[in-house]
N, C-alpha and C. Protein backbone atom coordinates (compact mmCIF):
# COMPACT_ATOMS: atom_id res chain seq x y z
N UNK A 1 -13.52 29.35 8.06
CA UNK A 1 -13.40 27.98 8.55
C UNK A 1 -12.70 27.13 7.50
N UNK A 2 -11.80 25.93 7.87
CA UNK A 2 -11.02 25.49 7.09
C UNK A 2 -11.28 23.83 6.47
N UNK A 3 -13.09 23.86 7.57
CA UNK A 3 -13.33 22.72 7.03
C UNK A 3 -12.54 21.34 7.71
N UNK A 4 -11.62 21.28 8.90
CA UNK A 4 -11.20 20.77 9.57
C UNK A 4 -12.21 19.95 10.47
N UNK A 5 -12.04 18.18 10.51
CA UNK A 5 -12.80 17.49 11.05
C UNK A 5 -12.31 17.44 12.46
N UNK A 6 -13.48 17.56 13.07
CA UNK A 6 -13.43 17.32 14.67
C UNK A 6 -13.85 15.74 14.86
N UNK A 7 -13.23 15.16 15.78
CA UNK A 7 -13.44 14.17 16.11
C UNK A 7 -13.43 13.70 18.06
N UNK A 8 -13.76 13.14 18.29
CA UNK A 8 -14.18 12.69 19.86
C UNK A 8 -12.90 11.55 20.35
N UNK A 9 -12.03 12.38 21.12
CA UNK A 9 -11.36 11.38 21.93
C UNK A 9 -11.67 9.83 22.15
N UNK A 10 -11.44 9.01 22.01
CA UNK A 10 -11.74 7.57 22.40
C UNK A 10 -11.72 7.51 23.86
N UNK A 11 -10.86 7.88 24.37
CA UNK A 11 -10.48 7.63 25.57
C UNK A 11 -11.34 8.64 26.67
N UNK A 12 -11.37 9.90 26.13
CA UNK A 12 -12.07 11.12 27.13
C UNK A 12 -13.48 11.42 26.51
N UNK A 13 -13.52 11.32 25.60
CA UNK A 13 -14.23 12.53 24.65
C UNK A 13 -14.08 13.52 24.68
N UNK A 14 -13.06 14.18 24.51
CA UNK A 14 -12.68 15.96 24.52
C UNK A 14 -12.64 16.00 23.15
N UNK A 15 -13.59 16.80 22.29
CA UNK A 15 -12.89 17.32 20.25
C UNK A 15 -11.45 17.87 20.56
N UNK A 16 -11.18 16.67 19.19
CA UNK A 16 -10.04 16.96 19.00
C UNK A 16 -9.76 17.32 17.22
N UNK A 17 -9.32 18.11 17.06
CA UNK A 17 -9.20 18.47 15.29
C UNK A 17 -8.13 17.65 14.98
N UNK A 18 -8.75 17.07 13.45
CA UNK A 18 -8.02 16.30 12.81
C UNK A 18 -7.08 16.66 12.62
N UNK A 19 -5.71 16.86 12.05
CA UNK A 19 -4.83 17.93 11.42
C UNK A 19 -3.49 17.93 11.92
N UNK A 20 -2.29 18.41 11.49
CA UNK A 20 -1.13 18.39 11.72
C UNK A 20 -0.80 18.67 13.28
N UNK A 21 -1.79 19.64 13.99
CA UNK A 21 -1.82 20.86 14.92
C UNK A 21 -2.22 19.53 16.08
N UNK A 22 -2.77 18.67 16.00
CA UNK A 22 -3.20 17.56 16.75
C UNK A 22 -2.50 16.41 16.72
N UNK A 23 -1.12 16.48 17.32
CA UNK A 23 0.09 15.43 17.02
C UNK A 23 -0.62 14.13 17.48
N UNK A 24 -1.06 14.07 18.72
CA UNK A 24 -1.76 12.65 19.43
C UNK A 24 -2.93 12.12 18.30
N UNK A 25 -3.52 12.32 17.70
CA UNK A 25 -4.75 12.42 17.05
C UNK A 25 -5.14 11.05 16.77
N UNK A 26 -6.07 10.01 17.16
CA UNK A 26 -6.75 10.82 17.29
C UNK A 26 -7.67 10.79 18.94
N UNK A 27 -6.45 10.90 19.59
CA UNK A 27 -6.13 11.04 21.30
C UNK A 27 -6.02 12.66 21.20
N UNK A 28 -6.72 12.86 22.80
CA UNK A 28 -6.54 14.79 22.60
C UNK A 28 -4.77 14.76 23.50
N UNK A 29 -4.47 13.81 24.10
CA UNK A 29 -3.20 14.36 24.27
C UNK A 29 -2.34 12.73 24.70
N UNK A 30 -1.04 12.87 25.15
CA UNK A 30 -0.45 11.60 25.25
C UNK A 30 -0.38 10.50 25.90
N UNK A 31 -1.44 11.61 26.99
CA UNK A 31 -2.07 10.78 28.31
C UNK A 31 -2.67 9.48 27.83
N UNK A 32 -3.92 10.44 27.03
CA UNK A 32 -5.57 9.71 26.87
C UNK A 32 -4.41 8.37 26.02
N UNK A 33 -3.79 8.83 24.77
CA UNK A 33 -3.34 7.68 23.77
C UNK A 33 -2.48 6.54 24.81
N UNK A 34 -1.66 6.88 26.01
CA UNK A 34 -1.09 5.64 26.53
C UNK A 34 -2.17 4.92 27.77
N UNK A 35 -3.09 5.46 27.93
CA UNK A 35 -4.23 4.97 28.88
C UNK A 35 -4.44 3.96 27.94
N UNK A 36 -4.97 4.14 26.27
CA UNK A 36 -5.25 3.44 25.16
C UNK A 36 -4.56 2.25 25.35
N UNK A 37 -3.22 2.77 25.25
CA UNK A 37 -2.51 1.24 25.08
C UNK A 37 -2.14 0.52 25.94
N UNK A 38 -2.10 0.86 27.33
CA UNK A 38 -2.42 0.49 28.52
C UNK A 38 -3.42 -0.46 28.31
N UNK A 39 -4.52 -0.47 28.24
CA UNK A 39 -5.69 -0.94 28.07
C UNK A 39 -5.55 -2.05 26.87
N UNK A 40 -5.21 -1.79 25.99
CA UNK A 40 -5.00 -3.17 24.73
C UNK A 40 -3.90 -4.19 25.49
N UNK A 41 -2.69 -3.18 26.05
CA UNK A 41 -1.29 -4.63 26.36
C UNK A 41 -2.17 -4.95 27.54
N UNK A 42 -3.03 -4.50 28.54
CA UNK A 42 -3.40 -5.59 29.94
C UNK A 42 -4.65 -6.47 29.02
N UNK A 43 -4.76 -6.54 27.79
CA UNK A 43 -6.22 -7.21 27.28
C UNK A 43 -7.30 -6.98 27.98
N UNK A 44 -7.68 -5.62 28.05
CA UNK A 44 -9.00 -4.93 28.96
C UNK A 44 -9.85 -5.09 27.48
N UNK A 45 -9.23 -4.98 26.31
CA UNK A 45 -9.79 -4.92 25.49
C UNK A 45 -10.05 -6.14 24.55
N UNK A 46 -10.84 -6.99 23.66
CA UNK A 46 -10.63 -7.93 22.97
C UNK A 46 -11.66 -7.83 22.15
N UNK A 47 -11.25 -8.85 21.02
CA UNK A 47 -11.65 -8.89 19.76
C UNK A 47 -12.56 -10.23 19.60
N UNK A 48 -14.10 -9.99 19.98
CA UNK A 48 -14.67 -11.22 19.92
C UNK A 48 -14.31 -11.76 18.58
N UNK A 49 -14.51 -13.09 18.93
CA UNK A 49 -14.59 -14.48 17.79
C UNK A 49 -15.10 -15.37 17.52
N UNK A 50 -15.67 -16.08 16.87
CA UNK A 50 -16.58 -16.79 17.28
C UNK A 50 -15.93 -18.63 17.42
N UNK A 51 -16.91 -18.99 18.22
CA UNK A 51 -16.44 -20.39 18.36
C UNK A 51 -15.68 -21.54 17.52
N UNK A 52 -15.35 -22.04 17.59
CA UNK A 52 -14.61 -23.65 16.62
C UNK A 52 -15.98 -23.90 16.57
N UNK A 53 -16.17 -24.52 15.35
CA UNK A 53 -17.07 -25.67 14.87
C UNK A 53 -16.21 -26.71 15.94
N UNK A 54 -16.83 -27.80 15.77
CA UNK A 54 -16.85 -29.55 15.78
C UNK A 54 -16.66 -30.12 14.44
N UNK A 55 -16.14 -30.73 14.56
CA UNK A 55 -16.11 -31.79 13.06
C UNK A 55 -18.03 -32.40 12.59
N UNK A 56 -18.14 -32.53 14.21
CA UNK A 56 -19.86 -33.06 13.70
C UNK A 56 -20.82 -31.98 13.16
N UNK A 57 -20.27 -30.91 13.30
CA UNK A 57 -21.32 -29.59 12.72
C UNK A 57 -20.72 -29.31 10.87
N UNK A 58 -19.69 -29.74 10.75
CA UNK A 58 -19.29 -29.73 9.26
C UNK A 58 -20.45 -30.63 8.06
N UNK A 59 -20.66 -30.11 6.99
CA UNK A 59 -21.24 -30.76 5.92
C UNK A 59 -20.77 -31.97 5.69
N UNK A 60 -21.76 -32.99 5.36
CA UNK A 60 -21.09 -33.98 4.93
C UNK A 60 -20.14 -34.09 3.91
N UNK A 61 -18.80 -33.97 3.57
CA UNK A 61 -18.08 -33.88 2.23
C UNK A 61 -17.98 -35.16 1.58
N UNK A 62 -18.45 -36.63 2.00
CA UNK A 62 -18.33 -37.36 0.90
C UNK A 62 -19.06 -37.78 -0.12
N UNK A 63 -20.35 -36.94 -0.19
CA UNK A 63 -21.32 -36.74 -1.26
C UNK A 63 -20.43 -36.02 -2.79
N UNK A 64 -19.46 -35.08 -1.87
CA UNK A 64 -18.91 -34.11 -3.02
C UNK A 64 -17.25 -34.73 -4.03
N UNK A 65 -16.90 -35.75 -3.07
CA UNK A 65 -15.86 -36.08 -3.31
C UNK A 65 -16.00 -37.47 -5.01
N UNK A 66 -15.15 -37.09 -5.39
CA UNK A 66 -15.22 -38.18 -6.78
C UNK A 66 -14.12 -39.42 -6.08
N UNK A 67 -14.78 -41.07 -6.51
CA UNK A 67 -13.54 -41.40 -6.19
C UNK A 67 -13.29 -42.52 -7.24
């Protein structure tokens, strides 16, 4: 054994070995990887964030200010 990491499709879960031999990687083939990006360009996918403050939720800063 060569000690080669297996890893789990994102898209299917089929193991897929890490390694030269696994061009898509770490997609088991070119399908699963453009379903992937399919999925990011329609924004199926997103990156929570969290809200704006308000100005009224900010610290008071003119305690800190010298004038």
């Amino acid at each position: 054994m060569t000690g080669a990491k297996i890893v789990a499709c994102p898209t299917c879960g089929k193991e897929v070995t890490w390694g030269p031999q696994s061009p898509f990687r770490p997609f088991c083939s070119e399908r699963c990887r453009k379903i992937d990006l399919g999925a990011w360009a329609s924004d199926s996918y997103r990156v929570p964030v969290a809200a704006p403050t308000d100005d009224f939720d900010l610290p008071e800063l003119s305690s800190t200010r010298s004038e």
